[in-house]
Protein backbone atom coordinates (compact mmCIF):
# COMPACT_ATOMS: atom_id res chain seq x y z
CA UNK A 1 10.38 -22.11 -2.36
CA UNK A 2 10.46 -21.82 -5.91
CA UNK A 3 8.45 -18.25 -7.57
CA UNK A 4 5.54 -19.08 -9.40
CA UNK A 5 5.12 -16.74 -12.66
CA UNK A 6 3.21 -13.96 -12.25
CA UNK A 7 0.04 -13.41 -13.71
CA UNK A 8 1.16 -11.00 -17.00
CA UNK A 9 -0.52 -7.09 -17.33
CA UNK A 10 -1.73 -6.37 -20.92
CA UNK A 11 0.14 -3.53 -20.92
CA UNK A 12 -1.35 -0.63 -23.58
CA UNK A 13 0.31 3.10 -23.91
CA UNK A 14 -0.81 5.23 -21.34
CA UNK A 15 -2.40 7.57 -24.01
CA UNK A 16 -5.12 5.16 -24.23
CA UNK A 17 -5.69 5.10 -20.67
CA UNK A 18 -3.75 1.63 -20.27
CA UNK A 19 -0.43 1.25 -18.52
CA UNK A 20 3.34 0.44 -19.40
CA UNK A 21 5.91 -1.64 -18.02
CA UNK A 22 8.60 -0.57 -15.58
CA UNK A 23 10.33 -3.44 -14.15
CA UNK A 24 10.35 -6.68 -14.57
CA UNK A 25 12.25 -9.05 -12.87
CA UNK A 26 13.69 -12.09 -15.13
CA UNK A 27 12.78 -14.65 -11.96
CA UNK A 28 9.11 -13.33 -12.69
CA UNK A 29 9.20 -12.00 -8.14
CA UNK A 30 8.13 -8.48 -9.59
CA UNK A 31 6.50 -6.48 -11.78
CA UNK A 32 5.49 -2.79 -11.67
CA UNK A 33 3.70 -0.22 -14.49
CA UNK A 34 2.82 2.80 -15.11
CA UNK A 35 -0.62 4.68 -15.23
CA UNK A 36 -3.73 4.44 -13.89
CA UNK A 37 -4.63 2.26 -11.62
CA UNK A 38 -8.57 1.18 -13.08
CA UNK A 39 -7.20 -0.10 -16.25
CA UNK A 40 -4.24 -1.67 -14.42
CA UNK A 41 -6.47 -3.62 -12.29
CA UNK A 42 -9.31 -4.19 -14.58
CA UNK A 43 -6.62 -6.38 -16.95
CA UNK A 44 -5.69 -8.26 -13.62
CA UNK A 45 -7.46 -11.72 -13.92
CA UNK A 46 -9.78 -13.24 -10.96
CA UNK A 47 -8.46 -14.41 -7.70
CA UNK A 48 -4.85 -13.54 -8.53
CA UNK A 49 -3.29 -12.03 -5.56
CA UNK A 50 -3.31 -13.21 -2.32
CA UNK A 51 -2.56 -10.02 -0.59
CA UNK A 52 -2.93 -6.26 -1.19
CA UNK A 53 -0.78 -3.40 0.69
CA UNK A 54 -1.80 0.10 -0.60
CA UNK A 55 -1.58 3.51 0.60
CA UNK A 56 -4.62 5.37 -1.86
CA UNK A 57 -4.76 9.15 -2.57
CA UNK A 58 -5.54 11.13 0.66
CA UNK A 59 -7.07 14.17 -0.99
CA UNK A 60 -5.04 16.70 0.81
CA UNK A 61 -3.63 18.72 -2.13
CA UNK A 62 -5.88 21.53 -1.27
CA UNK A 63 -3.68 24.65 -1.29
CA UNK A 64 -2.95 24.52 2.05
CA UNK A 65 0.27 24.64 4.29
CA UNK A 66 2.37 21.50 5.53
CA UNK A 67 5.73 21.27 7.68
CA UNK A 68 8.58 19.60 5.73
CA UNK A 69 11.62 18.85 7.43
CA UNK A 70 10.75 22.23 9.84
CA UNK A 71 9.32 24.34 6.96
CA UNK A 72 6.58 25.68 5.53
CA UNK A 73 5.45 23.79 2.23
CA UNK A 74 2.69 24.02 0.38
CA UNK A 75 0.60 20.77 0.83
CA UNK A 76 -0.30 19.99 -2.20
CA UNK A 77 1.00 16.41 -3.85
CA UNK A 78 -0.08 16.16 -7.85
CA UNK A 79 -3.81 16.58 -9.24
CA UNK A 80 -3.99 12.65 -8.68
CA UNK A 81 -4.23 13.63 -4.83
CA UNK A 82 -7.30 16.28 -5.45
CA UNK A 83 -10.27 16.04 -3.80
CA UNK A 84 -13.83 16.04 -6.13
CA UNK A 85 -16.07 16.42 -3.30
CA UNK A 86 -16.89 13.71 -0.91
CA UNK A 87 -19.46 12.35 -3.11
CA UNK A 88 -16.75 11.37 -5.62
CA UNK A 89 -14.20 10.79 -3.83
CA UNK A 90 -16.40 8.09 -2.07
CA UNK A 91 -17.42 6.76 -5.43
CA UNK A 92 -13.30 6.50 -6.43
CA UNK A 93 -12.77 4.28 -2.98
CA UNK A 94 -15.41 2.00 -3.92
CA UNK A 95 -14.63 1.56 -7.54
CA UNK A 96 -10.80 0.24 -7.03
CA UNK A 97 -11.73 -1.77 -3.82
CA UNK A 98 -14.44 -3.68 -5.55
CA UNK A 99 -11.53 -4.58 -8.20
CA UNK A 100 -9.50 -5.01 -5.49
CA UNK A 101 -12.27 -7.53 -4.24
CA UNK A 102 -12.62 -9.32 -7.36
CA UNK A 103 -8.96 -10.29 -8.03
CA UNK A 104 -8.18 -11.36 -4.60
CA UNK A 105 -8.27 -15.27 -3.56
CA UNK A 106 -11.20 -16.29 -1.67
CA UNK A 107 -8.96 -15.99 1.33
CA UNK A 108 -7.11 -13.05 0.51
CA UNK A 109 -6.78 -9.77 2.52
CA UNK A 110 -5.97 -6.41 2.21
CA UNK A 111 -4.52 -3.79 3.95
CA UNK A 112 -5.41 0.35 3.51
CA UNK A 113 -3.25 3.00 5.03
CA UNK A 114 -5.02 6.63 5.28
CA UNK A 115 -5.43 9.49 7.71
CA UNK A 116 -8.49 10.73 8.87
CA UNK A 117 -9.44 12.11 5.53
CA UNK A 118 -9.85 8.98 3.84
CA UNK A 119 -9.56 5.94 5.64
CA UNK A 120 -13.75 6.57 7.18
CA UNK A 121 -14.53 6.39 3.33
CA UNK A 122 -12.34 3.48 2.61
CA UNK A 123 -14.06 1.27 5.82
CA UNK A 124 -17.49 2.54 4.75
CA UNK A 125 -16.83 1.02 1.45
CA UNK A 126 -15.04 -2.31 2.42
CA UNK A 127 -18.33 -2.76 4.58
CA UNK A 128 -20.76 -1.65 1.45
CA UNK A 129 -18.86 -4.48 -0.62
CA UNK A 130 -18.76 -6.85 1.61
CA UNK A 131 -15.13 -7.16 3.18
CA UNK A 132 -14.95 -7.72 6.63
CA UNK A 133 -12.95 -5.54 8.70
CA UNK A 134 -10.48 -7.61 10.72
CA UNK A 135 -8.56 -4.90 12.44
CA UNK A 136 -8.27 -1.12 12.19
CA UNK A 137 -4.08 -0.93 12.61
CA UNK A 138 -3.29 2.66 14.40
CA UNK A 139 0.17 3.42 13.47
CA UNK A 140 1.59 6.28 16.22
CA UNK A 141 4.97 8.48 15.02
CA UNK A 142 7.17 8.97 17.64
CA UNK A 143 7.92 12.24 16.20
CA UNK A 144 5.19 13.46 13.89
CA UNK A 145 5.46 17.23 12.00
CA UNK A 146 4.19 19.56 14.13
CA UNK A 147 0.39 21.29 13.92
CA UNK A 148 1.32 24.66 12.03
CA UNK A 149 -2.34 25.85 12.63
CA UNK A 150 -2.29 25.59 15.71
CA UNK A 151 -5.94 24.80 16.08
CA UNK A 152 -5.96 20.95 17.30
CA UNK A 153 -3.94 18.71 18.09
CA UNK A 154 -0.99 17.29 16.49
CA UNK A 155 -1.33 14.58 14.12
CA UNK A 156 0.98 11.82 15.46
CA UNK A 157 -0.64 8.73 14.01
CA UNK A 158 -2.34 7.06 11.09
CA UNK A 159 -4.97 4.26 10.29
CA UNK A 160 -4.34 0.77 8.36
CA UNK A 161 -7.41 -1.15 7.66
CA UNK A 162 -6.70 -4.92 7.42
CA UNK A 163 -9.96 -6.82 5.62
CA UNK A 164 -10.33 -10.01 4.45
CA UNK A 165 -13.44 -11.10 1.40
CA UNK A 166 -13.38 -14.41 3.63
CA UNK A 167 -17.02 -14.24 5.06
CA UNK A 168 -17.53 -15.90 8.47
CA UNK A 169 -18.56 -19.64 8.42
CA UNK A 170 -16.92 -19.98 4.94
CA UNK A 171 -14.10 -22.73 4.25
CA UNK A 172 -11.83 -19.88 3.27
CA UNK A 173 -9.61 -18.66 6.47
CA UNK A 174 -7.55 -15.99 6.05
CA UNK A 175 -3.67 -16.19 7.00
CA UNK A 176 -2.75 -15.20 10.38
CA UNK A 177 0.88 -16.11 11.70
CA UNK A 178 -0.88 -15.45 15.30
CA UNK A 179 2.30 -17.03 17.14
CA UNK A 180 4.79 -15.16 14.94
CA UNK A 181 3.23 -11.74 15.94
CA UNK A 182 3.14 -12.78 19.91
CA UNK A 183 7.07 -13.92 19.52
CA UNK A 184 7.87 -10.39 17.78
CA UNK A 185 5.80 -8.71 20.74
CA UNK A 186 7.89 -10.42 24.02
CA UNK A 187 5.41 -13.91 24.02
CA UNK A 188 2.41 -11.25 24.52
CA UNK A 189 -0.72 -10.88 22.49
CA UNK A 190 0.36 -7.99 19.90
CA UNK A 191 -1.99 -4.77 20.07
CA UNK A 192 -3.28 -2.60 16.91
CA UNK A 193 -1.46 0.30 18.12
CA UNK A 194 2.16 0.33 16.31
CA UNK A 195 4.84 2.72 17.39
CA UNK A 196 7.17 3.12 13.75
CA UNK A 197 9.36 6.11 12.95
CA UNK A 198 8.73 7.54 9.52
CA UNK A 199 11.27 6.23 7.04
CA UNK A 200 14.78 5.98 7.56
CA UNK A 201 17.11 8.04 5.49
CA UNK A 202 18.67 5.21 3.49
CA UNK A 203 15.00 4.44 2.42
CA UNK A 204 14.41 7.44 0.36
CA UNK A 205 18.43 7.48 -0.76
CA UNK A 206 17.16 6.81 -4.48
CA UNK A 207 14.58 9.55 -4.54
CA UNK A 208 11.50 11.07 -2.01
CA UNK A 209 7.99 10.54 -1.82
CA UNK A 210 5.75 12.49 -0.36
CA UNK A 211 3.61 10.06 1.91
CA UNK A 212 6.24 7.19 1.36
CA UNK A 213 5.89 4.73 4.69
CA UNK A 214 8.39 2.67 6.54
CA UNK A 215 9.56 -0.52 5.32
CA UNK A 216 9.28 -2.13 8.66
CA UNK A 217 5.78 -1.38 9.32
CA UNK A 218 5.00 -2.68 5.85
CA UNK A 219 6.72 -5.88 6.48
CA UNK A 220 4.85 -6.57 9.75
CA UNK A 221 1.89 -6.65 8.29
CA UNK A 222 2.69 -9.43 5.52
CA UNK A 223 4.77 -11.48 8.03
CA UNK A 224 1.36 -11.57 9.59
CA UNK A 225 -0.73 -11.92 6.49
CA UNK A 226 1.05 -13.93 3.99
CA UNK A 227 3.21 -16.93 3.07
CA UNK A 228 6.48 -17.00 1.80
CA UNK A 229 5.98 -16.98 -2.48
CA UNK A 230 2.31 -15.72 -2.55
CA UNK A 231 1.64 -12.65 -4.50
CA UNK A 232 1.35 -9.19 -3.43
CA UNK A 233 -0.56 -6.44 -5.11
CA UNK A 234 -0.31 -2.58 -4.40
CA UNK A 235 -2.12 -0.73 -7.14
CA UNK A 236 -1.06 2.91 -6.05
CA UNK A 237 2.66 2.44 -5.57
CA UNK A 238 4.43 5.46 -5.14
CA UNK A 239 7.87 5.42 -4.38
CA UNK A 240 7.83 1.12 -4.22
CA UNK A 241 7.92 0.30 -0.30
CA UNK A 242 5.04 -2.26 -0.62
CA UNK A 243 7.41 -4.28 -3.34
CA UNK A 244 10.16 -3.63 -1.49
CA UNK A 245 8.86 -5.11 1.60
CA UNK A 246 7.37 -8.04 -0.36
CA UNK A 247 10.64 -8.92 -1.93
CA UNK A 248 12.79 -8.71 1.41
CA UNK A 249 10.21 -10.79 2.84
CA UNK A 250 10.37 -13.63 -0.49
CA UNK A 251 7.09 -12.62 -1.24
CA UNK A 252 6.22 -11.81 -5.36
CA UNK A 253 5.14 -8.76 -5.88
CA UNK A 254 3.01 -6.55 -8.68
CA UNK A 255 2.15 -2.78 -9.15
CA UNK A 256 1.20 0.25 -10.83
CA UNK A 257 2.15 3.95 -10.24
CA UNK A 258 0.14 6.81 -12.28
CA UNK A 259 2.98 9.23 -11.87
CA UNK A 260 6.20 8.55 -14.33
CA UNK A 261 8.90 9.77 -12.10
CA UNK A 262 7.44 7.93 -9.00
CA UNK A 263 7.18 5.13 -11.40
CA UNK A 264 10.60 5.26 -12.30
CA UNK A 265 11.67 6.03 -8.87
CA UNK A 266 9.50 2.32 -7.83
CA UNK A 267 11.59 0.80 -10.52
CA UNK A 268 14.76 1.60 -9.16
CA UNK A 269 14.14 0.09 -5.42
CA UNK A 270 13.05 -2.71 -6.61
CA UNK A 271 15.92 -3.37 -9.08
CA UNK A 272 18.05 -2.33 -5.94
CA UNK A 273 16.19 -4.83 -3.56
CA UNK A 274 16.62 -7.68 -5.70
CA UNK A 275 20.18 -7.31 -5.60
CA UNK A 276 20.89 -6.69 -1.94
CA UNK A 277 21.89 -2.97 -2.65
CA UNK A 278 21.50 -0.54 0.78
CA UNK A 279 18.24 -0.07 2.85
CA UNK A 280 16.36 -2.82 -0.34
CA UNK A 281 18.76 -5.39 0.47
């Protein structure tokens, strides 16, 4: 199937609060920027995506300890990952998902990865705005970092929201490749629990991000939720899985990342996926 062209970003400086370009590809499949994400998506027109893969700020840079590859790090990510108190933090889930709302199709849907420190904000605002909540995706790691506290138990999985602005009783019907996902799963109803191991070595061989997530379980989700050529939106991008995974799947893809290097980092895999280079062919 022939790509559509992309709806274009007006793209400003970043000093002005707007956002810059990337990567571009010349068949128009992607397109990624840099800087932050509200005037990113507020120059996004209406009903322009069909689907939208993101993995938002957790709000875990808070001083504390994490294990990284057996050690003691400190946790903290960038000031973009900072919490403001729940209050505003709350506020800053509901602002992007309502844009995220408006330039969706009338059947589009979107999925939200988070841990337990964001993802009961994220649902609480998808309901406030009116998304409904098709499936809360639990994504287990078969061998999760271990609990350096020591005071609970060991985080092993994570939460992906999938929501749809298609309201019941409406025309609009979101996709659902229902027999694709029972083929995949044996001929068997697939659960929401998803067993993935964190990404593979060969996916971080251009560069590391801190919460970067498997291509595979990215892919799942929009073999399930989209058709080949429609367009795919992540507006916090990191290190570029969600365009990865859109591209090796022949869906079109468009992004923004606040932080340069990640930015630049985003630009590179997706340069590399669109010519068939390593883990982004």
């Amino acid at each position: 199937m022939p790509l559509r062209s992309m709806p274009r970003v007006r793209a400003n400086a970043t000093t002005d609060g707007g956002v810059v370009p990337v990567h571009r590809a010349a068949d128009g499949s992607a397109e990624l920027y840099c800087g932050d994400q509200r005037a990113f998506l507020a120059s996004l027109p209406d009903a322009s995506v069909d689907c939208i893969w993101t993995d938002p700020p957790y709000f875990l840079s808070n001083d504390g300890p994490t294990c990284v590859a057996g050690r003691r790090h400190k946790v903290n990510k960038g000031d973009w990952d900072r919490s403001q108190g729940i209050a505003d933090d709350h506020a800053f889930n509901k602002a992007w998902l309502a844009e995220c709302m408006r330039v969706l199709t009338p059947a589009g849907t979107i999925w939200v990865s988070g841990t337990t420190h964001v993802y009961l904000s994220v649902g609480m605002a998808m309901l406030e705005l009116g998304f409904r909540i098709l499936n809360d995706i639990i994504w287990e790691k078969p061998n999760p970092p271990p609990n350096l506290g020591c005071r609970c138990f060991t985080h092993a999985t994570e939460m992906i929201l999938w929501a749809t602005k298609a309201v019941r009783g409406s025309r609009h019907r979101h996709v659902f490749h229902y027999e694709a996902m029972k083929q995949a799963n044996g001929g068997r109803q697939m659960k929401n629990v998803w067993r993935f191991a964190a990404p593979r070595a060969d996916e971080k061989r251009h560069g590391r991000h801190p919460t970067q997530k498997p291509l595979a379980l990215i892919e799942r989700c929009l073999e399930a939720s989209t058709e080949p050529g429609q367009r795919v939106l992540d507006p916090f991008a990191g290190s570029g899985s969600t365009g990865v995974a859109a591209l090796r799947q022949g869906r079109r893809f468009i992004g923004c990342e606040i932080d340069p290097d990640y930015a630049r980092l985003a630009g590179t895999r997706l340069q590399a996926a669109a010519q068939g280079a390593g883990d982004e062919r």
